[in-house]
Protein backbone atom coordinates (compact mmCIF):
# COMPACT_ATOMS: atom_id res chain seq x y z
CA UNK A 1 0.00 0.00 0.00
CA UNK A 2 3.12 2.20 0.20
CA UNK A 3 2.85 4.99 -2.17
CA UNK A 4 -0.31 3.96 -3.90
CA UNK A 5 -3.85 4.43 -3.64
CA UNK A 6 -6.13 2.02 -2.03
CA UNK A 7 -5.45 1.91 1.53
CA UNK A 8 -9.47 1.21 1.95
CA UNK A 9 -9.93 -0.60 -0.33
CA UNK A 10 -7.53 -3.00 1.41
CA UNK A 11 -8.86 -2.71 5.01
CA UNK A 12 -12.57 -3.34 3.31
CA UNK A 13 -11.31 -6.50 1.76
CA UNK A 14 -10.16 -8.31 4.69
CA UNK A 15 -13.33 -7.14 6.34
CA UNK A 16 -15.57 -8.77 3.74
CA UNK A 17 -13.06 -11.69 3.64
CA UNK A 18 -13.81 -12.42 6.90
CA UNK A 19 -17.04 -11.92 6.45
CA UNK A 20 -17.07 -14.30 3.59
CA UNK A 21 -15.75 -16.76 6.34
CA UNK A 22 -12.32 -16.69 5.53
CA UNK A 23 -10.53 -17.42 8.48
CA UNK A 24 -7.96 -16.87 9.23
CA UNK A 25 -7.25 -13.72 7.12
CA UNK A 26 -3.25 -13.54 6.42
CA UNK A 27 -1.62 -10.02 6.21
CA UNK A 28 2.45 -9.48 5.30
CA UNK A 29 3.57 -6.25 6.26
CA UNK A 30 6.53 -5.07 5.07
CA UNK A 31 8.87 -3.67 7.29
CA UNK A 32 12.04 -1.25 7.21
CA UNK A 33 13.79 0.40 9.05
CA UNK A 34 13.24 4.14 9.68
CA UNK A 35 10.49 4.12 6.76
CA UNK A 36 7.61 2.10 8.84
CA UNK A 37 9.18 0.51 11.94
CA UNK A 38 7.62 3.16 13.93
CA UNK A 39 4.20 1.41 13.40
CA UNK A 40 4.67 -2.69 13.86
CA UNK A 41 2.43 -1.99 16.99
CA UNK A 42 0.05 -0.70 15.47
CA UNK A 43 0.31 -3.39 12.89
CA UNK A 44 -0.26 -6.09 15.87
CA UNK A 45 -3.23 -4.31 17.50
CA UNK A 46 -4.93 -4.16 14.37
CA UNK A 47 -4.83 -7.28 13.36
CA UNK A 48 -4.92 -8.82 16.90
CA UNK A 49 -8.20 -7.43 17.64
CA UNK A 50 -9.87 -8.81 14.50
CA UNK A 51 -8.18 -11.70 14.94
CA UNK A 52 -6.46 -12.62 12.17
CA UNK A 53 -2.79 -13.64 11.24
CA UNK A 54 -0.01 -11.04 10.26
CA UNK A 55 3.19 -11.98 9.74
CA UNK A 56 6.57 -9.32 9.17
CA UNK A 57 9.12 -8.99 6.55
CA UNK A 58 11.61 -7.32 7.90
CA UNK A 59 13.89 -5.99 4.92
CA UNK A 60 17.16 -4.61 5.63
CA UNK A 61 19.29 -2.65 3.02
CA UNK A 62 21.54 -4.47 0.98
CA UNK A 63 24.94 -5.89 2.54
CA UNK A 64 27.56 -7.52 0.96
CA UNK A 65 24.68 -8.21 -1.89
CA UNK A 66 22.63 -9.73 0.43
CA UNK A 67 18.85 -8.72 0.72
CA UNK A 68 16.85 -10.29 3.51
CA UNK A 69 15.77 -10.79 6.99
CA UNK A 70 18.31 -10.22 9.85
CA UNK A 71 19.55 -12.46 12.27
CA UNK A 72 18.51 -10.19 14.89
CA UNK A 73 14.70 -8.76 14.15
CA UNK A 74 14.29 -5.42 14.90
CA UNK A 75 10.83 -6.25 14.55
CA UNK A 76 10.68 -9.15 16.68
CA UNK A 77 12.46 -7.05 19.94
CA UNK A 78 10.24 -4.60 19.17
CA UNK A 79 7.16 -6.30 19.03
CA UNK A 80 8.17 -8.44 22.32
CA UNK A 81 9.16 -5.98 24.30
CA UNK A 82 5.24 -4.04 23.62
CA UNK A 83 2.89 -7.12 23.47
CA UNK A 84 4.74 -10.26 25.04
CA UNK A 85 6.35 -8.67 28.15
């Protein structure tokens, strides 16, 4: 949804997917640093309180060529330290 149009559009959907009876409704948010990192929290409540499934990609910048998820998530201390503690 970054830069485009449609941001209700895509909250809408998964509402009438779940009420279509889709469950559970699967949501990958992106996630990098200093763009959107700020909001993984509100990523969680949202999606915990309609109960449904969200799962992070954390991207990282490129290092040595390599593009991915890193072997310490920001996202997972963050998220941890707000919700699991």
């Amino acid at each position: 949804m970054t830069r485009r149009r449609g941001h209700e559009t895509v909250l809408n959907s998964i509402d009438v997917a779940i009420e279509l009876g889709y469950s559970p409704v699967k949501v990958n948010c992106v996630v990098m640093r200093g763009f959107n990192d700020d909001e993984i929290c509100d990523f969680v409540e949202f999606m915990h309180f309609d109960g449904e499934c969200l799962e992070f990609k954390e991207i990282v910048p490129p290092y040595d060529g390599y593009w991915g998820q890193p072997k310490n998530s920001r996202v997972f201390k963050i998220t941890g330290q707000e919700f699991i503690n």
